[in-house]
C-alpha atoms as a PDB file:
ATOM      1  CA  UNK A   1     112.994  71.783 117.872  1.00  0.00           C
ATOM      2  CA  UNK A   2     115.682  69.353 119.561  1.00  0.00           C
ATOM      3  CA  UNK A   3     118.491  71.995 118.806  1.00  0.00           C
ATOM      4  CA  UNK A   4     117.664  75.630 120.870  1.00  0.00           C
ATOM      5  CA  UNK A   5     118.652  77.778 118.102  1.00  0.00           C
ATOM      6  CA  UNK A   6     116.127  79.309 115.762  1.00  0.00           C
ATOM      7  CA  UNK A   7     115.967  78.396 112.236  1.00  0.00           C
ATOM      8  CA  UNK A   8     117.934  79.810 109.178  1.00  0.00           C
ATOM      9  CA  UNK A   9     114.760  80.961 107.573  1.00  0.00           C
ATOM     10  CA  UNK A  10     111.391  82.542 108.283  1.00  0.00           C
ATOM     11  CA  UNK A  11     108.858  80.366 106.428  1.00  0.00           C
ATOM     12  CA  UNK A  12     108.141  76.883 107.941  1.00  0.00           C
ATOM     13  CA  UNK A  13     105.173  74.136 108.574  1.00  0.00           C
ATOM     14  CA  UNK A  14     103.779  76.969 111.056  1.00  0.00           C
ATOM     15  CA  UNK A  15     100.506  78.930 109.766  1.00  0.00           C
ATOM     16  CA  UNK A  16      99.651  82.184 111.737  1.00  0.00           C
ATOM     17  CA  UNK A  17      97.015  82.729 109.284  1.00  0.00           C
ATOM     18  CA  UNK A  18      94.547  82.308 112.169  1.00  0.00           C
ATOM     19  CA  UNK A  19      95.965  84.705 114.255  1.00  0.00           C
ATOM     20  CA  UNK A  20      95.708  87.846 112.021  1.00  0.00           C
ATOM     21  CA  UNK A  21      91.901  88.331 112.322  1.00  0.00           C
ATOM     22  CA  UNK A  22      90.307  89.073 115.226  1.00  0.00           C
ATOM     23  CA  UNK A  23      86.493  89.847 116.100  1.00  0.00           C
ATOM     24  CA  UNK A  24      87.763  92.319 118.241  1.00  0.00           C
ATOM     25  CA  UNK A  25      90.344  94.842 118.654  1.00  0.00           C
ATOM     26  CA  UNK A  26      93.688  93.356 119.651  1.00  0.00           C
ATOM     27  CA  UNK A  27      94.475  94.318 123.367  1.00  0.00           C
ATOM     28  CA  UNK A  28      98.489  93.896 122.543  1.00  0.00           C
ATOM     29  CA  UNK A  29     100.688  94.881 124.963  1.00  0.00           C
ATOM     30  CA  UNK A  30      98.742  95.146 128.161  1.00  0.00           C
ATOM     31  CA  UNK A  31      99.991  98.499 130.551  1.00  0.00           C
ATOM     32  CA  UNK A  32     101.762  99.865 127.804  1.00  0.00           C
ATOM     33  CA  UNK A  33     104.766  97.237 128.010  1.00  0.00           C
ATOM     34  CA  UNK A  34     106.079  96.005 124.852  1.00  0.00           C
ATOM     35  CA  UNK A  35     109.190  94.654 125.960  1.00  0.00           C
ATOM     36  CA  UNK A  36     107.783  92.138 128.194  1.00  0.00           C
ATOM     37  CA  UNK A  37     103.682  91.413 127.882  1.00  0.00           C
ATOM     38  CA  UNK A  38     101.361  88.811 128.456  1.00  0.00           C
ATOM     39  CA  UNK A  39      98.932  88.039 125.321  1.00  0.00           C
ATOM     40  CA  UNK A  40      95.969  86.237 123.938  1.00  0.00           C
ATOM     41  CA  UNK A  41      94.344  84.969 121.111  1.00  0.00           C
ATOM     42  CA  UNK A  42      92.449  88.394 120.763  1.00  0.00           C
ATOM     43  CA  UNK A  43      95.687  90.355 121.510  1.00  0.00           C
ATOM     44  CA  UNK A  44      98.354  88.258 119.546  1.00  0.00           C
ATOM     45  CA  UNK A  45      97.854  90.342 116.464  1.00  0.00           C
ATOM     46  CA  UNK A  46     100.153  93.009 117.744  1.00  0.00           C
ATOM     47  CA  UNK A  47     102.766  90.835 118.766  1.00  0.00           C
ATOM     48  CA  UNK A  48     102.766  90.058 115.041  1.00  0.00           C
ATOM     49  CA  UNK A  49     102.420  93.548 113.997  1.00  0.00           C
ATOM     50  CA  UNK A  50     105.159  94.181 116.557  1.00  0.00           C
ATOM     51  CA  UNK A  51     107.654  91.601 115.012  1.00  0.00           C
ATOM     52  CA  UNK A  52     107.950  93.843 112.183  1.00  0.00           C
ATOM     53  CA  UNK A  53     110.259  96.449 113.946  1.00  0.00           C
ATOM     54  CA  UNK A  54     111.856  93.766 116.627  1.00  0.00           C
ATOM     55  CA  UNK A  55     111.826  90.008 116.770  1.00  0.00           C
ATOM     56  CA  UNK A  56     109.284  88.873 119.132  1.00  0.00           C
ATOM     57  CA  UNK A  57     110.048  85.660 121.193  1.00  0.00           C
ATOM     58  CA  UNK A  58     106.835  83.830 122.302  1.00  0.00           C
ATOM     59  CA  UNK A  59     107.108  81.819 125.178  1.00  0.00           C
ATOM     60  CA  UNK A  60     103.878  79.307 125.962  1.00  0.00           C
ATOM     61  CA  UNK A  61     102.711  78.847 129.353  1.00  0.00           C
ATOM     62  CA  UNK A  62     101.044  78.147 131.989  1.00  0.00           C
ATOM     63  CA  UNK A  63     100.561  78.629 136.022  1.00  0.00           C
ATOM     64  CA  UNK A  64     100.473  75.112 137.169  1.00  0.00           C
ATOM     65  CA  UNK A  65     104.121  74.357 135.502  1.00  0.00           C
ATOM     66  CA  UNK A  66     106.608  76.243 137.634  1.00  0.00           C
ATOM     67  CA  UNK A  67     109.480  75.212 134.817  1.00  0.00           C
ATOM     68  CA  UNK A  68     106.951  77.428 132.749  1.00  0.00           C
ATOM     69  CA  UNK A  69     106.750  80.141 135.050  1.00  0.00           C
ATOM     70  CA  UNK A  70     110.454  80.309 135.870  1.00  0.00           C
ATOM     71  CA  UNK A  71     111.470  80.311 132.385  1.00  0.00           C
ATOM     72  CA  UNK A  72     108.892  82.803 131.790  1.00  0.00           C
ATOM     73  CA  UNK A  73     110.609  84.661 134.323  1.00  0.00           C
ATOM     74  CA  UNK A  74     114.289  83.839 132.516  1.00  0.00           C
ATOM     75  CA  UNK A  75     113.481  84.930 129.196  1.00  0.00           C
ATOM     76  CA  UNK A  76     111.602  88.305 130.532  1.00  0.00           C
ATOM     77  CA  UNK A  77     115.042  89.186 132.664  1.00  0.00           C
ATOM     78  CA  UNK A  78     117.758  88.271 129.663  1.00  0.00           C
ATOM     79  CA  UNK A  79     115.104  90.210 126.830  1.00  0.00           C
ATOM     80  CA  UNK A  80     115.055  93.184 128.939  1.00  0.00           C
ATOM     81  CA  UNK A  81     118.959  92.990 128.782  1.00  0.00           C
ATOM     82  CA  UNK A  82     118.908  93.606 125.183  1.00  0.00           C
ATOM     83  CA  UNK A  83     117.817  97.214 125.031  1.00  0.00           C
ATOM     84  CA  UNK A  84     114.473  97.020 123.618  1.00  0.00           C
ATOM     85  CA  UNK A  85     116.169  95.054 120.479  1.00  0.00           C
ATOM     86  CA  UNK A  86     113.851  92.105 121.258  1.00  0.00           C
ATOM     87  CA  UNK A  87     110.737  91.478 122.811  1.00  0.00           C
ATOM     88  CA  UNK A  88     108.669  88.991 124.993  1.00  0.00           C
ATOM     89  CA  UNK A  89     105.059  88.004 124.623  1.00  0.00           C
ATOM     90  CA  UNK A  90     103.837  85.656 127.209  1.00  0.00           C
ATOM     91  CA  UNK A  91     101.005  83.813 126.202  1.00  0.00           C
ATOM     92  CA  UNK A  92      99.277  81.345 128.783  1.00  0.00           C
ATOM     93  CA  UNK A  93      98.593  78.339 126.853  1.00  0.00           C
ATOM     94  CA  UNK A  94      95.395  77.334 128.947  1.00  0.00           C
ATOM     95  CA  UNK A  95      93.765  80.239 127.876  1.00  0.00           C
ATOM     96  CA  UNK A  96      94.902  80.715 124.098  1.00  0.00           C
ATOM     97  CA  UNK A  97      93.991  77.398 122.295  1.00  0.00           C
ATOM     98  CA  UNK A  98      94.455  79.525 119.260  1.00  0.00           C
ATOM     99  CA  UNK A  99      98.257  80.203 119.480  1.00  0.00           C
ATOM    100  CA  UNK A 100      98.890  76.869 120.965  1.00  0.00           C
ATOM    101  CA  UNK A 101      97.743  75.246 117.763  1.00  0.00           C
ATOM    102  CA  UNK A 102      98.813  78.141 115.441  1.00  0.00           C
ATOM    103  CA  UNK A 103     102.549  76.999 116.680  1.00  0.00           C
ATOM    104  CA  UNK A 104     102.028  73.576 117.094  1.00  0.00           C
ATOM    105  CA  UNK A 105     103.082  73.497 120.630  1.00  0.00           C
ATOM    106  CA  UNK A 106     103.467  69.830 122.159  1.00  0.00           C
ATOM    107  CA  UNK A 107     104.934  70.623 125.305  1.00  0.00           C
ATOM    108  CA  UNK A 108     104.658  73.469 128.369  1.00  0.00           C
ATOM    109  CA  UNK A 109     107.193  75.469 128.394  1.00  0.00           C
ATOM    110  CA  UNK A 110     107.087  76.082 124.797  1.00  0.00           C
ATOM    111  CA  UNK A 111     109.505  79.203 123.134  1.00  0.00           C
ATOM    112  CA  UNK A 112     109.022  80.473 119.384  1.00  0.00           C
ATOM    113  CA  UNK A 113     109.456  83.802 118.056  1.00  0.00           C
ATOM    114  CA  UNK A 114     108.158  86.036 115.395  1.00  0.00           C
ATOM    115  CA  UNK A 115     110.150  87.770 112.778  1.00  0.00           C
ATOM    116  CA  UNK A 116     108.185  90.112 110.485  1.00  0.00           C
ATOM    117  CA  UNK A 117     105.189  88.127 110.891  1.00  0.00           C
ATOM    118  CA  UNK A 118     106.738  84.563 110.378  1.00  0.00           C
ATOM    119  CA  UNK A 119     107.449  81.938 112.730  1.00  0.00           C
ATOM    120  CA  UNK A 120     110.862  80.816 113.901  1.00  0.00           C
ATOM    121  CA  UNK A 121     110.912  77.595 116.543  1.00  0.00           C
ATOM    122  CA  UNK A 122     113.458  77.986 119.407  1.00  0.00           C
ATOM    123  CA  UNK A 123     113.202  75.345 122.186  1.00  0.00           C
ATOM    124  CA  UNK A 124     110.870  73.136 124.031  1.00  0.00           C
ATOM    125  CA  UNK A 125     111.314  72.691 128.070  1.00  0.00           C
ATOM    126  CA  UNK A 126     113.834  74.792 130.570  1.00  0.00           C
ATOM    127  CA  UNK A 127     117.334  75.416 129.009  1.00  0.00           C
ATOM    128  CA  UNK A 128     120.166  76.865 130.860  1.00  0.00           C
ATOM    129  CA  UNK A 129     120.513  81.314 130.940  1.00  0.00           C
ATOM    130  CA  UNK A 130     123.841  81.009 128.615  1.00  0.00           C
ATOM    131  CA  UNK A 131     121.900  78.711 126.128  1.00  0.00           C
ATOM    132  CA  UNK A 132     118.824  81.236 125.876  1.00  0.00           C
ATOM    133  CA  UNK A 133     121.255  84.274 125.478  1.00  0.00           C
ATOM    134  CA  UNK A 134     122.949  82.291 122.569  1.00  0.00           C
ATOM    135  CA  UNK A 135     119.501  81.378 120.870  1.00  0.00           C
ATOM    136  CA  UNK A 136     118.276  85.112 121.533  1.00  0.00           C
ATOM    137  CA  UNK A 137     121.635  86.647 119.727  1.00  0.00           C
ATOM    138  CA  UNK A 138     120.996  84.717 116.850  1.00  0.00           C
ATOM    139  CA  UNK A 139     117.838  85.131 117.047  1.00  0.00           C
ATOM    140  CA  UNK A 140     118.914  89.169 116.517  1.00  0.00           C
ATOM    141  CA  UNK A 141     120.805  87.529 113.599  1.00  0.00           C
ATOM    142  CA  UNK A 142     118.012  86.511 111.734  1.00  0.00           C
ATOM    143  CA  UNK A 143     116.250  89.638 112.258  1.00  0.00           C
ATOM    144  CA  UNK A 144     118.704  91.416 110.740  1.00  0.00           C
ATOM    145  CA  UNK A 145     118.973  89.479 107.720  1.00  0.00           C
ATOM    146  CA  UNK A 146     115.292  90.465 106.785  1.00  0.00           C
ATOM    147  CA  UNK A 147     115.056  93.787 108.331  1.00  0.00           C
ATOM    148  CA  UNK A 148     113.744  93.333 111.283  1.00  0.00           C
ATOM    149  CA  UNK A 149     116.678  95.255 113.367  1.00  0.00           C
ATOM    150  CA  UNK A 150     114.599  98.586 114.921  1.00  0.00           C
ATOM    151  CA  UNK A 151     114.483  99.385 119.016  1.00  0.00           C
ATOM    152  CA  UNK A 152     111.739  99.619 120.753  1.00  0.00           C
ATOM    153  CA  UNK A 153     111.414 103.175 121.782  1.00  0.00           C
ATOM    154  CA  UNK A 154     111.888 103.899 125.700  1.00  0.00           C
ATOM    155  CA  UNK A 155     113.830 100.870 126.191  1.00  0.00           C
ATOM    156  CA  UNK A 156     116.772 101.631 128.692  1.00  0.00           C
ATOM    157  CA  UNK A 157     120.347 101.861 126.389  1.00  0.00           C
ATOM    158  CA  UNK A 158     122.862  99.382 127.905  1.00  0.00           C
ATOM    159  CA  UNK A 159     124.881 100.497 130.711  1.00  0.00           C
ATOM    160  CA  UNK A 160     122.011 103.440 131.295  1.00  0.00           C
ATOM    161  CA  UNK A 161     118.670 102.960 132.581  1.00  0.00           C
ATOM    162  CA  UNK A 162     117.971 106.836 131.614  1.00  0.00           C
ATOM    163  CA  UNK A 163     119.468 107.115 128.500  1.00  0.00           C
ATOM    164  CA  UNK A 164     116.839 108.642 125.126  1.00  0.00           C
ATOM    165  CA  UNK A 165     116.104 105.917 122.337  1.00  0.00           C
ATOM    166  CA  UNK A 166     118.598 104.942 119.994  1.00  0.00           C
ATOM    167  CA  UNK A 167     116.081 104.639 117.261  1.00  0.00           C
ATOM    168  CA  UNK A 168     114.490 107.703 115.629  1.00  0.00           C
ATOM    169  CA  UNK A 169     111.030 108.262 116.171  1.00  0.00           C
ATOM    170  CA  UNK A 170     108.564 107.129 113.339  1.00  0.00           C
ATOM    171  CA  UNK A 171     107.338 109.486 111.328  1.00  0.00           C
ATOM    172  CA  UNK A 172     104.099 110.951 112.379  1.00  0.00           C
ATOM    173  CA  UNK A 173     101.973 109.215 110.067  1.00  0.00           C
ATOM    174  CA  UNK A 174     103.842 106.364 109.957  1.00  0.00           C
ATOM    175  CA  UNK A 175     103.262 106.515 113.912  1.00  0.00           C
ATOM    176  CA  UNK A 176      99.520 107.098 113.243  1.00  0.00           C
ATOM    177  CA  UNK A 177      99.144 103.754 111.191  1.00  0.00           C
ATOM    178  CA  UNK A 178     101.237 101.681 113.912  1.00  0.00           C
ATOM    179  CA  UNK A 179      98.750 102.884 116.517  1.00  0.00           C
ATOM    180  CA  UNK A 180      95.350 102.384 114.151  1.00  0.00           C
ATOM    181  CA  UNK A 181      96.909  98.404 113.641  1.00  0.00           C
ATOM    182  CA  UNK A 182      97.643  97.927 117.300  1.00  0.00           C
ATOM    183  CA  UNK A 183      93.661  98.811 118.008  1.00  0.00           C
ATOM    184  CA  UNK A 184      92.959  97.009 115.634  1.00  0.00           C
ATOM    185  CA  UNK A 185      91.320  99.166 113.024  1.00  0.00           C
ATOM    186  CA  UNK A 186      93.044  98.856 109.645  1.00  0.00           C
ATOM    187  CA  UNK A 187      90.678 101.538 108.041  1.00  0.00           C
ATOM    188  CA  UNK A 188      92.326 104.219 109.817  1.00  0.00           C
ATOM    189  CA  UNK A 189      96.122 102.507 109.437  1.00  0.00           C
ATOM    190  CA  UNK A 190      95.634 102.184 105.474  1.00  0.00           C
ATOM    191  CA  UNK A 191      94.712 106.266 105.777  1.00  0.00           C
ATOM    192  CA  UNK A 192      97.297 107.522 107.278  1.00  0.00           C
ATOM    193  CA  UNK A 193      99.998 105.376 104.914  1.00  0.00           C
ATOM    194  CA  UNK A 194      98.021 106.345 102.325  1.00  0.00           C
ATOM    195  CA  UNK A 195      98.806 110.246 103.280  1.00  0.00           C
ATOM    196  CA  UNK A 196     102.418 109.593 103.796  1.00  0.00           C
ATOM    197  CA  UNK A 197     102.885 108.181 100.005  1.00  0.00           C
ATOM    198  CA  UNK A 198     100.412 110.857  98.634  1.00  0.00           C
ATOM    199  CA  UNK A 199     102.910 113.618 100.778  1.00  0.00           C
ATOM    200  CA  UNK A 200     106.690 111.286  99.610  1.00  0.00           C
ATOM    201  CA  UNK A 201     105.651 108.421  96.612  1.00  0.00           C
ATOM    202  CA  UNK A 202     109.586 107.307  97.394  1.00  0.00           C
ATOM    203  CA  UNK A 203     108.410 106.381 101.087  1.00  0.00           C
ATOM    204  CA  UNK A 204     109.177 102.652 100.902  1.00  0.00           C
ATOM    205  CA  UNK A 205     107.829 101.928 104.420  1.00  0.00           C
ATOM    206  CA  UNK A 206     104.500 103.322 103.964  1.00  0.00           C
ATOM    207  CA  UNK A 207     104.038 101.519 100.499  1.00  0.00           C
ATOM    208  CA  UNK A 208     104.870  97.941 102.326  1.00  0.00           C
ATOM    209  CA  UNK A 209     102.978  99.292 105.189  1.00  0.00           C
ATOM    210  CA  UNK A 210      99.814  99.714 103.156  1.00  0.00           C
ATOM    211  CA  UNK A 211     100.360  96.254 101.348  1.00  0.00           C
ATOM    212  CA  UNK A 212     100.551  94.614 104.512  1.00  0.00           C
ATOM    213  CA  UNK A 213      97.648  96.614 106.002  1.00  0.00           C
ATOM    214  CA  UNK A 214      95.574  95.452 103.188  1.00  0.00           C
ATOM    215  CA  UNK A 215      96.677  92.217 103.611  1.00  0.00           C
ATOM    216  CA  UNK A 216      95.645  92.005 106.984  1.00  0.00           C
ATOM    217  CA  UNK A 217      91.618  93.879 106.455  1.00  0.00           C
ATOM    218  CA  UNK A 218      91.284  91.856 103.273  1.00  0.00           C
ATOM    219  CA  UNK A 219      91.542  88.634 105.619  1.00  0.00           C
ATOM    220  CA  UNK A 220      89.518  90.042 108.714  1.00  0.00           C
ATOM    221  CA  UNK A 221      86.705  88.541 109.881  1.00  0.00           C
ATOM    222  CA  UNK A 222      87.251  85.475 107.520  1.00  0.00           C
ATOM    223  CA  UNK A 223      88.507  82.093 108.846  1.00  0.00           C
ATOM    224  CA  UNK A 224      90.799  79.416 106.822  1.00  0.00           C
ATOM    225  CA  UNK A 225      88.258  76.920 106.656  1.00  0.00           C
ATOM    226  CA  UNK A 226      85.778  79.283 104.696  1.00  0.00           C
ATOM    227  CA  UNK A 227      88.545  80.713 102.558  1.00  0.00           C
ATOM    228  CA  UNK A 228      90.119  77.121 101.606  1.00  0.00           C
ATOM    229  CA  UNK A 229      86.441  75.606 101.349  1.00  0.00           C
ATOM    230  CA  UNK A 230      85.194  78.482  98.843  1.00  0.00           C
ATOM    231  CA  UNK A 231      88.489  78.463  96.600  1.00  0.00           C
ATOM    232  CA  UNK A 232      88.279  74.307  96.090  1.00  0.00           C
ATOM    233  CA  UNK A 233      84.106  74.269  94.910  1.00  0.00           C
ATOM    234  CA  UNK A 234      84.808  77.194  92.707  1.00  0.00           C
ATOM    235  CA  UNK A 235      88.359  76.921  91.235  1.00  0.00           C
ATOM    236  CA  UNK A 236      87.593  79.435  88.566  1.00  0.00           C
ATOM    237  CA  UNK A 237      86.167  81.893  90.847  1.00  0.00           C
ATOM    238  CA  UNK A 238      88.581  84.989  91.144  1.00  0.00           C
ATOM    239  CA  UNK A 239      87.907  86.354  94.189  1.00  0.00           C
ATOM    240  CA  UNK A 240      87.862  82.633  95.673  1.00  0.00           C
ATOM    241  CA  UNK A 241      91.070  82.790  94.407  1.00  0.00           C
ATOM    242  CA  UNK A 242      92.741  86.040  95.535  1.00  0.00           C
ATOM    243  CA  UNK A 243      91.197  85.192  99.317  1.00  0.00           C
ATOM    244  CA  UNK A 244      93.107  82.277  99.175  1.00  0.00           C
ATOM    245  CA  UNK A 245      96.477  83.458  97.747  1.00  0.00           C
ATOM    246  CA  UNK A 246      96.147  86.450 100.764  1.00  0.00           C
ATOM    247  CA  UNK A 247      95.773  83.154 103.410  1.00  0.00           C
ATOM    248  CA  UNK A 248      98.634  81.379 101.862  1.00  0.00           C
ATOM    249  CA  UNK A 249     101.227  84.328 101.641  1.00  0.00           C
ATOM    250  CA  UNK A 250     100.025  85.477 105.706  1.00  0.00           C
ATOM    251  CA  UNK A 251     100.779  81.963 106.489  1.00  0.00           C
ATOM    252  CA  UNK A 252     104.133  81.783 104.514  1.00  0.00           C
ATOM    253  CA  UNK A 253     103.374  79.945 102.231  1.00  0.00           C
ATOM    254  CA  UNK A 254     104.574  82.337  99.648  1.00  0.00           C
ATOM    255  CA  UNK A 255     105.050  80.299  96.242  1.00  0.00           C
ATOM    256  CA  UNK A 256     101.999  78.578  96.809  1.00  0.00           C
ATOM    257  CA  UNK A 257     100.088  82.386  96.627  1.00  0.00           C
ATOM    258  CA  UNK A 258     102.048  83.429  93.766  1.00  0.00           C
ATOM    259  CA  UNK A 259     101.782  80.342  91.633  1.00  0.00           C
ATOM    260  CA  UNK A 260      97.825  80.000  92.347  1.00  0.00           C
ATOM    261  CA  UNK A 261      97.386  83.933  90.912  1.00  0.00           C
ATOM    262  CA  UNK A 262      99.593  83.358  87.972  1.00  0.00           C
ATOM    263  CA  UNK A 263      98.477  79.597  86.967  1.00  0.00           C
ATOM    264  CA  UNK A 264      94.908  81.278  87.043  1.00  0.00           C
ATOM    265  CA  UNK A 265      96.105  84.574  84.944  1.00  0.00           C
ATOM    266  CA  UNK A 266      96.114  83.276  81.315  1.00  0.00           C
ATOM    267  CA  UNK A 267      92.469  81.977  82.288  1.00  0.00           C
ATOM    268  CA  UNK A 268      90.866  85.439  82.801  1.00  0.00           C
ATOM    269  CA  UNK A 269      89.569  87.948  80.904  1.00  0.00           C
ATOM    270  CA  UNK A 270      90.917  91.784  80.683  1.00  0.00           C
ATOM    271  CA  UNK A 271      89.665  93.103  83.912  1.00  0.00           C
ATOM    272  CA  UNK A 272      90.784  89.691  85.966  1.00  0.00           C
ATOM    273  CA  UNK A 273      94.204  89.982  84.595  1.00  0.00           C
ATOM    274  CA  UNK A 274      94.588  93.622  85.690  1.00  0.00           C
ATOM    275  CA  UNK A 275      92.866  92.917  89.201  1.00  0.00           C
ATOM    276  CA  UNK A 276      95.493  89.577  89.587  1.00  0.00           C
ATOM    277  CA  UNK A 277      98.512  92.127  88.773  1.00  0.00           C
ATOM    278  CA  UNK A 278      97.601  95.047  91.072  1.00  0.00           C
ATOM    279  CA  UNK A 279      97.017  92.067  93.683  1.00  0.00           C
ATOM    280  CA  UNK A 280     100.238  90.490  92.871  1.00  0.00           C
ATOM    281  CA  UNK A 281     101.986  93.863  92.901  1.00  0.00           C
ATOM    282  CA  UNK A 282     100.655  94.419  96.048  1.00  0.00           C
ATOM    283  CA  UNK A 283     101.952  91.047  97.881  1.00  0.00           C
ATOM    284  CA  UNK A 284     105.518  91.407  96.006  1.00  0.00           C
ATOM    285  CA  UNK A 285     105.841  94.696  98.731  1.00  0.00           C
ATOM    286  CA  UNK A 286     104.176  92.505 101.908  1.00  0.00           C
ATOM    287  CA  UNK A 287     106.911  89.763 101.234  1.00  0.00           C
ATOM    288  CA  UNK A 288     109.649  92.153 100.091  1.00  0.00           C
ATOM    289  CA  UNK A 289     110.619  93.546  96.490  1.00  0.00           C
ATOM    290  CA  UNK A 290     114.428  91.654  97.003  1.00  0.00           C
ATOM    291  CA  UNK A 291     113.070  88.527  98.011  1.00  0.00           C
ATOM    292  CA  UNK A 292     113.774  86.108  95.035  1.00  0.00           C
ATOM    293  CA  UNK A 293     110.497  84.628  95.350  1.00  0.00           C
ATOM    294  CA  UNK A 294     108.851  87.737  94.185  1.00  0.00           C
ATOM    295  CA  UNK A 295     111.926  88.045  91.324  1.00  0.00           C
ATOM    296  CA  UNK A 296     110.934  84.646  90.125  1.00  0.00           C
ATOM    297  CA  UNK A 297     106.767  85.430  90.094  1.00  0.00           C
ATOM    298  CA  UNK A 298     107.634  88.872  88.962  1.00  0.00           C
ATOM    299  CA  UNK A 299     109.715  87.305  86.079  1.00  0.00           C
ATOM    300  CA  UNK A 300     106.552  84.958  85.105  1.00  0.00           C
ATOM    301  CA  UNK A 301     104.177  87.595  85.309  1.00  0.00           C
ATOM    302  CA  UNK A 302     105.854  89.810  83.101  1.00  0.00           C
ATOM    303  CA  UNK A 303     106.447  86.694  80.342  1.00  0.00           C
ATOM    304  CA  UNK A 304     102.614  86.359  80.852  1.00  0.00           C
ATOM    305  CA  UNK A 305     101.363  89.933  80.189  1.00  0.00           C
ATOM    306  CA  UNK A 306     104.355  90.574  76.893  1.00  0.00           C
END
């Protein structure tokens, strides 16, 4: 973008639809780091899974541009300076075609970031330390407007490099599904949320946690050109149809999902209207019950079942 400050919403042209399935486990943070890491197309999953509990700023590089290396360098030093309220995924741009085209890069250095899974463009090229910190604490901003406002636990407090977390500890289980999505293995993740809302049915968290979980196996292993191709030769095909609502809500494009299921609804019979509800029901938690997108669909589907 031309002006270095991230965007008043989440959802834009962006699609990291491509990015949430992997053919193998995502390697995340590499050493344990999640303040500062360097990433891949196999491993950018958990920056995304990350950007959930911090925003995540992305910066795209590469060695043989030493703007891109010193800015690397920048945005590393002035993240770390924010007590674990932000992170850094570096992602070398040479070797992670994938993410270059997911964000639509045009230029080395390239810096986006990720709040709760959606993409927010920053700044092409090298700008000045006082410009990043302002695009950084807005960036914080944002996050906070959609929830995104946790700490990333072990980060030094400001002012003391030894000081404990300011942020609780998640709950065990909820602990137990962050760790199953970082290795990729959304069996085990949907388990353990599954336990948690079995042991509290008021535990918010876990119920989103499991919608997005879902989300996220439901789309595994499948790619956006066999999902897209599939729903156009077989428009009345229902699970054509949910695939590609799940693409279009993990790529943002969330009235696009919700009108598709609920333009098809009147069409089906019993058992496809009660599979396209519990499906809808299910995305209404991965975008967020006070979203008024999901009042609006939630509003229609409700005039469509009375």
């Amino acid at each position: 973008m031309t002006d270095p400050t991230p965007a008043n919403g989440l959802r834009g042209a962006v699609d990291l639809s491509a990015l949430v399935h992997r053919s193998e486990p995502s390697q995340g943070a590499r050493g344990g780091d999640r303040l500062g890491f360097d990433t891949d197309d196999a491993g950018f999953n958990a920056a995304l899974e990350l950007s959930r509990t911090v925003p995540v700023v992305v910066v795209l590089w590469a060695p043989w541009s030493e703007q891109s290396s010193a800015l690397a360098t920048t945005l590393e030093r002035l993240v770390r300076a924010r007590d674990g309220r932000v992170a850094l995924a570096k992602v070398e741009a040479d070797r992670s075609p994938q993410v270059v085209q997911a964000f639509q890069a045009q230029a080395i250095p390239t810096v986006v970031a990720v709040v709760a899974g959606q993409p927010v463009p920053l700044f092409a090229g090298v700008q000045p330390d006082d410009v990043i910190d302002q695009v950084l604490d807005q960036l914080l901003e944002l996050g906070a407007q959609h929830g995104v406002s946790g700490r990333i636990e072990g980060a030094p407090a400001e002012g003391n490099e030894s000081a404990e977390p300011a942020e609780a500890p998640l709950p065990p289980l909820h602990q137990e599904a962050y760790d199953a999505i970082e290795r990729g293995d959304f069996a085990a993740a949907a388990s353990a949320y599954r336990t948690a809302i079995a042991q509290d049915p008021r535990d918010s968290l876990a119920v989103a946690g499991l919608a997005q979980v879902n989300l996220l196996a439901r789309l595994q292993g499948k790619t956006l050109d066999e999902i897209r191709s599939a729903a156009a030769s077989a428009p009345d095909d229902l699970e054509a149809q949910l695939d590609v609502a799940d693409l279009d809500l993990s790529g943002g494009h969330i009235d696009d999902a919700f009108d598709r299921l609920l333009t098809l609804f009147p069409k089906l019979d019993v058992d496809g209207k009660s599979r396209v509800r519990e499906r809808l029901v299910e995305l209404f938690e991965v975008v967020g019950t006070d979203d008024p997108r999901v009042a609006t669909a939630r509003r229609r589907l409700t005039n469509l079942l009375y």
